[in-house]
Protein backbone atom coordinates (compact mmCIF):
# COMPACT_ATOMS: atom_id res chain seq x y z
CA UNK A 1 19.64 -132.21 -34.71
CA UNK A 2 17.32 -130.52 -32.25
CA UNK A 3 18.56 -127.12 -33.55
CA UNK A 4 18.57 -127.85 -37.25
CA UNK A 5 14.61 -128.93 -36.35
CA UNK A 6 13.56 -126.00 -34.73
CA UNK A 7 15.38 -124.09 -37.31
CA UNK A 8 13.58 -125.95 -39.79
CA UNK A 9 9.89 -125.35 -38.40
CA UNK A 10 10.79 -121.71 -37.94
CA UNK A 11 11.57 -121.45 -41.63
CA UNK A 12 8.78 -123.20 -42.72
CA UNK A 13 6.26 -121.25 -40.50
CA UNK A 14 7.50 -117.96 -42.06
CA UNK A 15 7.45 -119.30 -45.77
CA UNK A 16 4.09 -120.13 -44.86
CA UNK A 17 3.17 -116.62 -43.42
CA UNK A 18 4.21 -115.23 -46.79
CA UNK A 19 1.95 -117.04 -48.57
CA UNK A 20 -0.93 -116.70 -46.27
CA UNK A 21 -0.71 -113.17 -46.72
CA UNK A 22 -0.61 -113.61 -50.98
CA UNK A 23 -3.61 -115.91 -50.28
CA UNK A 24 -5.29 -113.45 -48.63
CA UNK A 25 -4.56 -110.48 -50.75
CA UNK A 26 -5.86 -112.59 -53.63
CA UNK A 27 -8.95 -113.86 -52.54
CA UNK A 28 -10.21 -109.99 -50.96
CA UNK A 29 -8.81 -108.78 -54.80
CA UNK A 30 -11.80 -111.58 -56.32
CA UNK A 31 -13.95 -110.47 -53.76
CA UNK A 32 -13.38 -106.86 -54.52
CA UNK A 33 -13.58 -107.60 -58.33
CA UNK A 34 -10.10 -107.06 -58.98
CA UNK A 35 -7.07 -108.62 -59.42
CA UNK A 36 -4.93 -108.36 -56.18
CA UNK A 37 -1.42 -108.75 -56.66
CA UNK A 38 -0.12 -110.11 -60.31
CA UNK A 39 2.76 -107.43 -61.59
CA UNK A 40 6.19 -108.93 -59.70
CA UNK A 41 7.27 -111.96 -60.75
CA UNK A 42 4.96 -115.21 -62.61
CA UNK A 43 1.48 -114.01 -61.48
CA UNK A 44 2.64 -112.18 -58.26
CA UNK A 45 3.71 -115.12 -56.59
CA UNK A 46 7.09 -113.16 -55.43
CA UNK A 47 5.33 -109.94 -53.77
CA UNK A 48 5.68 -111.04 -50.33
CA UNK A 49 9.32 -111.51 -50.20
CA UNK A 50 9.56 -107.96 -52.71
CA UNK A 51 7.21 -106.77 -49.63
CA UNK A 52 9.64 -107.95 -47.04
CA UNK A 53 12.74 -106.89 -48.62
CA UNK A 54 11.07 -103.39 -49.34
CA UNK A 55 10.29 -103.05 -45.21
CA UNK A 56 13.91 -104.58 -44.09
CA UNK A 57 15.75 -101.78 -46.59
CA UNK A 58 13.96 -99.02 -44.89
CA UNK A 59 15.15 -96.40 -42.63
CA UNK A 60 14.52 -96.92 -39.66
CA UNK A 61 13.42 -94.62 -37.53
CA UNK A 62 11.61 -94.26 -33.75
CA UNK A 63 9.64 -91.71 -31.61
CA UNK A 64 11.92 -89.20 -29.56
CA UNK A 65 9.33 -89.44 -26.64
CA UNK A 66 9.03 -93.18 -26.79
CA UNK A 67 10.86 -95.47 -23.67
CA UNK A 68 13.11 -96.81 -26.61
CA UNK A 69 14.27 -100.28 -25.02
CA UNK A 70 10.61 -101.67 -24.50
CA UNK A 71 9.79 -100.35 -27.46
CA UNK A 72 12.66 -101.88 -29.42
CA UNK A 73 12.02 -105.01 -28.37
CA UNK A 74 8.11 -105.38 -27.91
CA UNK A 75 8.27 -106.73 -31.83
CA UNK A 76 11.06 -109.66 -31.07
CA UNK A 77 8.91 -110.60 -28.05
CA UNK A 78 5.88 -111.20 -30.16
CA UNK A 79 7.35 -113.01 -33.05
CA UNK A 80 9.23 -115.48 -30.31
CA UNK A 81 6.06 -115.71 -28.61
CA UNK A 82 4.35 -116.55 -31.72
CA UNK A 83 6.86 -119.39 -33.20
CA UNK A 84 6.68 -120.86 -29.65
CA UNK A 85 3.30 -122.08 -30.07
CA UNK A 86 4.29 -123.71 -33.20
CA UNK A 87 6.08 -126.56 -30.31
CA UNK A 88 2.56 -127.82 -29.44
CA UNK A 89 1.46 -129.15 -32.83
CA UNK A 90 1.53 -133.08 -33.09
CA UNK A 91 4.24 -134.47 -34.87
CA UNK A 92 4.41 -138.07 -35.49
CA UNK A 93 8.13 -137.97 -36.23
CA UNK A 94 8.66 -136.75 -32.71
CA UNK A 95 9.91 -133.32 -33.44
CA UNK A 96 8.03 -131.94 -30.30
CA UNK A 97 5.13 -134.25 -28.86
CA UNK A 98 4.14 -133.82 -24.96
CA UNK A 99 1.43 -135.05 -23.22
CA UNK A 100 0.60 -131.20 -21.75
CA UNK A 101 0.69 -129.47 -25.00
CA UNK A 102 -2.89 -127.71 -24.81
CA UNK A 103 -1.95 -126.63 -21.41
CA UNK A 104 1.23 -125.23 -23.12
CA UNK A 105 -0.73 -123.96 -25.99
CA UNK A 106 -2.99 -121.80 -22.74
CA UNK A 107 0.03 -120.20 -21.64
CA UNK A 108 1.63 -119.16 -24.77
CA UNK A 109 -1.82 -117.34 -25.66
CA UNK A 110 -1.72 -116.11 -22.38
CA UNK A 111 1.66 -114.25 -22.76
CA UNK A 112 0.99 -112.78 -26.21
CA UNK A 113 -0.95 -110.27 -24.27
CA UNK A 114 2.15 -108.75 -22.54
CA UNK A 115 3.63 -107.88 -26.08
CA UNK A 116 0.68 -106.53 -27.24
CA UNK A 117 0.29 -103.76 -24.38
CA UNK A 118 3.84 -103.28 -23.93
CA UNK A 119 4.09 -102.07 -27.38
CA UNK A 120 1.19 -99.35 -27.08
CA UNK A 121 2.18 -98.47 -24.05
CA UNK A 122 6.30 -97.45 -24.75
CA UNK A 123 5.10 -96.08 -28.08
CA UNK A 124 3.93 -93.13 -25.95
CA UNK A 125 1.41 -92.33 -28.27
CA UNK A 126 -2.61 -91.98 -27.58
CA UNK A 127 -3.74 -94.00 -30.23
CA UNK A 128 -0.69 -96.70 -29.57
CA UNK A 129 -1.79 -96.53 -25.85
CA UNK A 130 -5.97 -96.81 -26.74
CA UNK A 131 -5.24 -99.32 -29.52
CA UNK A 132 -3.00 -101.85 -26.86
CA UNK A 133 -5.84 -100.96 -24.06
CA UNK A 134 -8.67 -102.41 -26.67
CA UNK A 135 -6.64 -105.41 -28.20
CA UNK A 136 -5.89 -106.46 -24.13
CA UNK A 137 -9.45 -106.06 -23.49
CA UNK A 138 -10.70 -107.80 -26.42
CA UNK A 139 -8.10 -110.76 -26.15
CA UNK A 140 -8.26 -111.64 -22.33
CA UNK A 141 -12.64 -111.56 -22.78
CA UNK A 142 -12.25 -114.56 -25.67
CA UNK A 143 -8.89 -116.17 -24.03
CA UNK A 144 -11.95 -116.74 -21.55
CA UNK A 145 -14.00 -118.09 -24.00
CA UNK A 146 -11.13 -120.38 -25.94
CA UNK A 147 -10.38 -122.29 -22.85
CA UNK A 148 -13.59 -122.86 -21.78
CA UNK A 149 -14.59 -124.32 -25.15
CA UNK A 150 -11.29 -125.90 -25.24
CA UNK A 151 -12.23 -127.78 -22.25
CA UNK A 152 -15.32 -129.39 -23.57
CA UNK A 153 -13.55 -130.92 -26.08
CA UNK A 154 -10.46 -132.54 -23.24
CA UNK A 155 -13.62 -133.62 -21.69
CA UNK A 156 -14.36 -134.94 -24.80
CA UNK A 157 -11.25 -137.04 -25.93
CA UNK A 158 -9.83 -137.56 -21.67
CA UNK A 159 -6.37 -136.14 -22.37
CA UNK A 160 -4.24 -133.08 -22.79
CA UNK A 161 -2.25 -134.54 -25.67
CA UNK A 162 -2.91 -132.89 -29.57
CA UNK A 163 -2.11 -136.64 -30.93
CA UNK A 164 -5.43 -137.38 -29.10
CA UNK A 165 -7.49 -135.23 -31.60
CA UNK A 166 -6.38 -137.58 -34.73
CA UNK A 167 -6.80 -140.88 -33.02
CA UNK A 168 -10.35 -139.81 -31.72
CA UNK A 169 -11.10 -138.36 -35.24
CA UNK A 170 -10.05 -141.56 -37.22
CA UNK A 171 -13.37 -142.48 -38.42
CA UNK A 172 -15.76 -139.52 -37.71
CA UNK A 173 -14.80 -135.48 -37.38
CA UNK A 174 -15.93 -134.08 -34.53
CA UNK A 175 -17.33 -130.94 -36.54
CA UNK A 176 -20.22 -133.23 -37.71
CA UNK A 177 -21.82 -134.24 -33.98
CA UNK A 178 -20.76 -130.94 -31.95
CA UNK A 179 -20.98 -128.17 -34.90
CA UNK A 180 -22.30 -125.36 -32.78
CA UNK A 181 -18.99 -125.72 -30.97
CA UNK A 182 -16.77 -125.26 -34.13
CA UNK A 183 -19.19 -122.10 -35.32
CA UNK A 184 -18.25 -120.74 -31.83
CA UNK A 185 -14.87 -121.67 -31.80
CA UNK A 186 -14.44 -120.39 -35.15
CA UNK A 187 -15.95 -116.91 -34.04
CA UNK A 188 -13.53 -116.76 -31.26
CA UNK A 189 -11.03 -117.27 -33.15
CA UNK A 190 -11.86 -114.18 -35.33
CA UNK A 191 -11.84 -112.18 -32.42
CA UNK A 192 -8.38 -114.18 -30.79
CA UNK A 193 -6.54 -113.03 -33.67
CA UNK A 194 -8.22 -109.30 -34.22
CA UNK A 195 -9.60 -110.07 -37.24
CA UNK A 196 -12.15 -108.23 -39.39
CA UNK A 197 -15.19 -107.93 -37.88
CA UNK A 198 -13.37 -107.72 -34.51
CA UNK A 199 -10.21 -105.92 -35.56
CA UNK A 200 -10.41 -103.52 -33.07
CA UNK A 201 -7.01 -103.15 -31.85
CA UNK A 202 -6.05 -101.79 -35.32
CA UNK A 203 -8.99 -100.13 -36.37
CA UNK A 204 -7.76 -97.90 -38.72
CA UNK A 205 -11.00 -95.69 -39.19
CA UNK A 206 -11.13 -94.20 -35.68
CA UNK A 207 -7.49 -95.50 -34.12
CA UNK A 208 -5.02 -94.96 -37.52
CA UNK A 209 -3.40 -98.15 -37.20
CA UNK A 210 -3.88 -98.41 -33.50
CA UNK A 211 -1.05 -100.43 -31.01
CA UNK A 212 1.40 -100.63 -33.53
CA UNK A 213 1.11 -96.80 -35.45
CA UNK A 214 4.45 -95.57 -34.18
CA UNK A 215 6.29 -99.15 -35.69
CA UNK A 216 8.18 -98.58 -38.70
CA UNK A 217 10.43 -100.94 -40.90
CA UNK A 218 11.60 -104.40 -39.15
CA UNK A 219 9.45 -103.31 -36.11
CA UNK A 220 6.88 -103.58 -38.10
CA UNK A 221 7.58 -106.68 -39.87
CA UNK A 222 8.17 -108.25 -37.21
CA UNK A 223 4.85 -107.84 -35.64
CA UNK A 224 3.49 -108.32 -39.04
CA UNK A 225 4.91 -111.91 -38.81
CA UNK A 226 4.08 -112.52 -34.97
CA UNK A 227 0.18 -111.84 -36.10
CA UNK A 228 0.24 -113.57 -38.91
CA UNK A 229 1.94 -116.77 -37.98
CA UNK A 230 -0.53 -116.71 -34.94
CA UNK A 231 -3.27 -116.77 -37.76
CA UNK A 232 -1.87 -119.44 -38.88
CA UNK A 233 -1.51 -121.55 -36.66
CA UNK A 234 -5.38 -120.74 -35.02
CA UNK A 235 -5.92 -122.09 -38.34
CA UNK A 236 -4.16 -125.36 -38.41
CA UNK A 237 -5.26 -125.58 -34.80
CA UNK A 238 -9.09 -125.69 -36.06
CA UNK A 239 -7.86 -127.80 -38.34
CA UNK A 240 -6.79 -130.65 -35.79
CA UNK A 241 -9.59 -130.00 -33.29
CA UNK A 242 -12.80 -130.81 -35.72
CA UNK A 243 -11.41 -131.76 -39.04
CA UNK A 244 -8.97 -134.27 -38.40
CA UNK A 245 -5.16 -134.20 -37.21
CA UNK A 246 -3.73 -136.31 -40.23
CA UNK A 247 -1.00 -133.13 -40.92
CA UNK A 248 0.82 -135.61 -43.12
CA UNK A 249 -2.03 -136.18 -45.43
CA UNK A 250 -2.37 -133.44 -48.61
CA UNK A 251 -6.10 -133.87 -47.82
CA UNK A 252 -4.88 -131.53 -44.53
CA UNK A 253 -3.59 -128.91 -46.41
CA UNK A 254 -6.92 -128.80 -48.55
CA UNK A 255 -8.70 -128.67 -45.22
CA UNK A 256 -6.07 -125.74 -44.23
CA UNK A 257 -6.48 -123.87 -47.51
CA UNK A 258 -10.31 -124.13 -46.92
CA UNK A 259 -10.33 -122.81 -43.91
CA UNK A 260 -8.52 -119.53 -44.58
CA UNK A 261 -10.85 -118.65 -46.92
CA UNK A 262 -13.12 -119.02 -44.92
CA UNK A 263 -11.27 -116.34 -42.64
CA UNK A 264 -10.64 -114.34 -45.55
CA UNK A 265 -14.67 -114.32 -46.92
CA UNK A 266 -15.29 -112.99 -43.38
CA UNK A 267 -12.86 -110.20 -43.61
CA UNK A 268 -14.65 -109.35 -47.07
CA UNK A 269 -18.10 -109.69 -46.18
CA UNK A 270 -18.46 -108.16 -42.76
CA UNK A 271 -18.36 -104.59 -41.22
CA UNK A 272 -16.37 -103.65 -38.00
CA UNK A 273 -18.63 -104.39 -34.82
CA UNK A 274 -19.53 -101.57 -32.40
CA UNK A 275 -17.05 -102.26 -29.32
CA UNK A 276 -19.65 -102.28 -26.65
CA UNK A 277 -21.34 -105.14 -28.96
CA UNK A 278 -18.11 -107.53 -29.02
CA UNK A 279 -18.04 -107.44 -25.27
CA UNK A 280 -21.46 -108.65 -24.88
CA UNK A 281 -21.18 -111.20 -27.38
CA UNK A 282 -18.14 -112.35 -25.03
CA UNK A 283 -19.52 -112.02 -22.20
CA UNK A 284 -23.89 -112.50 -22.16
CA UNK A 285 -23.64 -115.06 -25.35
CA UNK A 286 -20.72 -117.20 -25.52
CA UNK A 287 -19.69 -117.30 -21.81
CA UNK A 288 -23.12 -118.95 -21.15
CA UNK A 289 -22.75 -120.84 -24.31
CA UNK A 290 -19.19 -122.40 -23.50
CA UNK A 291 -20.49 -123.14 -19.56
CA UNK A 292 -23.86 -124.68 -20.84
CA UNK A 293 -21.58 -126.93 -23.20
CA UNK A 294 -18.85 -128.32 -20.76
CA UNK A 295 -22.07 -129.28 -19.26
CA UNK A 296 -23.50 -131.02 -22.15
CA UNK A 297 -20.48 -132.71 -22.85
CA UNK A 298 -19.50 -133.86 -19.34
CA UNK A 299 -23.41 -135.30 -18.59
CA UNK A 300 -22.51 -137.39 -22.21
CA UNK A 301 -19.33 -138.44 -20.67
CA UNK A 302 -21.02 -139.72 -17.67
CA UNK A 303 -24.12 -141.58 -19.63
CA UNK A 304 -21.46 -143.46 -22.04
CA UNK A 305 -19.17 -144.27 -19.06
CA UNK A 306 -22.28 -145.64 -17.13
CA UNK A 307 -23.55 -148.07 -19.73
C-alpha cells in the first residue's frame, strides 16, 4: 500500500503539472489577446500530453564535449528532487504526516540547487555554465529569505508540523493580520521558482535558454516537469501557509486556481529585472524585512504568553 500511494501522488502531481502548464498558456493567450491553445482535441484540453508525446518521440541527441553521465542524469535528479517535496504536504488520511516536515521541506529546497548547477556545468557550454551560475546565485539569496520568513510564521503557530497551519487557520487566515508577510512571501516565491520578472536563469534574451540550452527531448521534459511541479507545489504551499490548509475542501482548489493566476498575471504584466537589482532587493530590502519581522512576531509571542 505504501507503494501504490506514492505511486498515486506521483501520478497525480504530474497530471496536475500538465494542466498547470494549459492554465498558464491560456491565461498569457487572454492576456495577449489571443486564444492560446484550442486546435487538438475539445478546446485544447489534450495539448499537453500531444506536447509530451511530441518531446518523448524525439531523437535524442547530446553534446560531444559534454561530461555525458552528469549530464544524463542532472534531469532525473531534479524531477526526484522535485516529487520529494510533494512528502511534506499534510494529509489527513496519513499518507505522509511528520512532525518535522518544514524542516524537510528546507532541505529538499536546499538540494534542488545541486541539479540546477550540475546541469550547466556538464553541458560544457558558456551560456549552460552562466545560466546555472545565475539560477545558484539567485536561488541560495531568496532560500535565505524563504526560511527566514518561514520562521516567523513557526514562531507564529509553535510547531514544525504543516497540519499546524489548518488548525491555527480554522477561524481566521493568517493573510488577513500579517499581509505584508504573504506580499513578501509571494515575491520570493517568484524569484524561488525563476519566474518572470526574476527568470534569470533562463533568460532567453541575453542567455538563449540559459542552464538547460544543450537539453533536448526527455532531458528536457524532464526538467520541464521538475520546474513545474516545484511551481506547483510553492503554490499549494502558499496556499496552506495564509489561506487555509483544508486540501480536502473544493473551496482549496479555488484558492489554488486563484493563486496561479495570480503567478501567471505577473508573468504577463512585468518586464525582466536588471540582475544587479534582484540582488539588492534580496539582500538591502527583504533580508531586513524578514529579520525586522521574526522580531515583530516573536515580541507578539511574548506579550500574548505574558497576559
Amino acid at each position: 500500500m505504501p507503494f501504490v500511494r506514492r505511486l498515486i501522488l506521483i501520478l497525480f502531481v504530474i497530471i496536475g503539472v500538465a494542466f498547470l502548464t494549459l492554465l498558464e498558456r491560456k491565461v498569457l493567450g487572454y492576456i495577449q489577446l489571443r486564444k492560446g491553445p484550442n486546435k487538438v482535441g475539445i478546446l485544447g484540453v489534450p495539448q499537453p500530453f500531444s506536447d509530451a508525446i511530441k518531446l518523448f518521440t524525439k531523437e535524442q541527441t547530446y553534446p560531444f564535449v559534454s561530461n555525458y553521465i552528469v549530464y544524463y542524469f542532472s534531469p532525473v535528479i531534479s524531477l526526484f528532487l522535485s516529487l520529494l517535496r510533494w512528502l511534506c504536504i499534510p494529509f489527513f488520511i496519513k499518507v505522509y504526516s511528520f512532525n518535522l516536515g518544514v524542516l524537510f521541506f528546507l532541505c529538499c529546497l536546499r538540494m534542488g540547487v545541486y541539479s540546477l548547477i550540475i546541469a550547466g556545468w556538464s553541458s560544457n557550454s558558456n551560456y549552460a555554465l552562466l545560466g546555472g551560475l545565475r539560477g545558484v546565485a539567485q536561488t541560495i539569496s531568496y532560500e535565505v529569505r524563504l526560511a527566514l520568513l518561514l520562521l516567523s510564521l513557526i514562531f507564529l503557530i509553535s510547531g514544525y508540523n504543516f497540519l499546524y497551519f489548518f488548525i491555527f487557520q480554522v477561524n481566521v487566515w493568517f493573510i488577513f493580520f500579517i499581509s505584508p508577510l504573504a506580499l513578501t512571501w509571494f515575491c520570493t516565491c517568484l524569484a524561488e521558482t525563476n519566474r518572470t520578472p526574476f527568470d534569470f536563469a533562463e533568460g532567453e534574451s541575453e542567455l538563449v535558454s540559459g542552464f538547460n540550452v544543450e537539453y533536448r527531448r526527455g532531458g528536457f521534459a524532464l526538467i520541464f516537469l521538475a520546474e513545474y511541479s516545484r511551481i506547483l507545489f510553492i503554490r499549494i504551499l502558499f496556499c496552506i501557509l495564509f489561506l487555509g490548509a483544508d486540501i480536502y475542501s473544493f473551496f482549496f482548489f479555488l484558492k489554488l486556481t486563484g493563486v496561479s493566476c495570480a503567478f501567471i498575471w505577473v508573468r504577463g504584466t512585468l518586464p525582466r529585472f536588471r540582475y544587479d537589482k534582484l540582488i539588492n532587493l534580496a539582500w538591502k530590502r527583504f533580508l531586513p524585512f524578514s529579520l525586522n519581522y521574526i522580531i515583530l512576531v516573536i515580541g507578539l509571542k511574548i506579550l500574548i504568553v505574558s497576559f
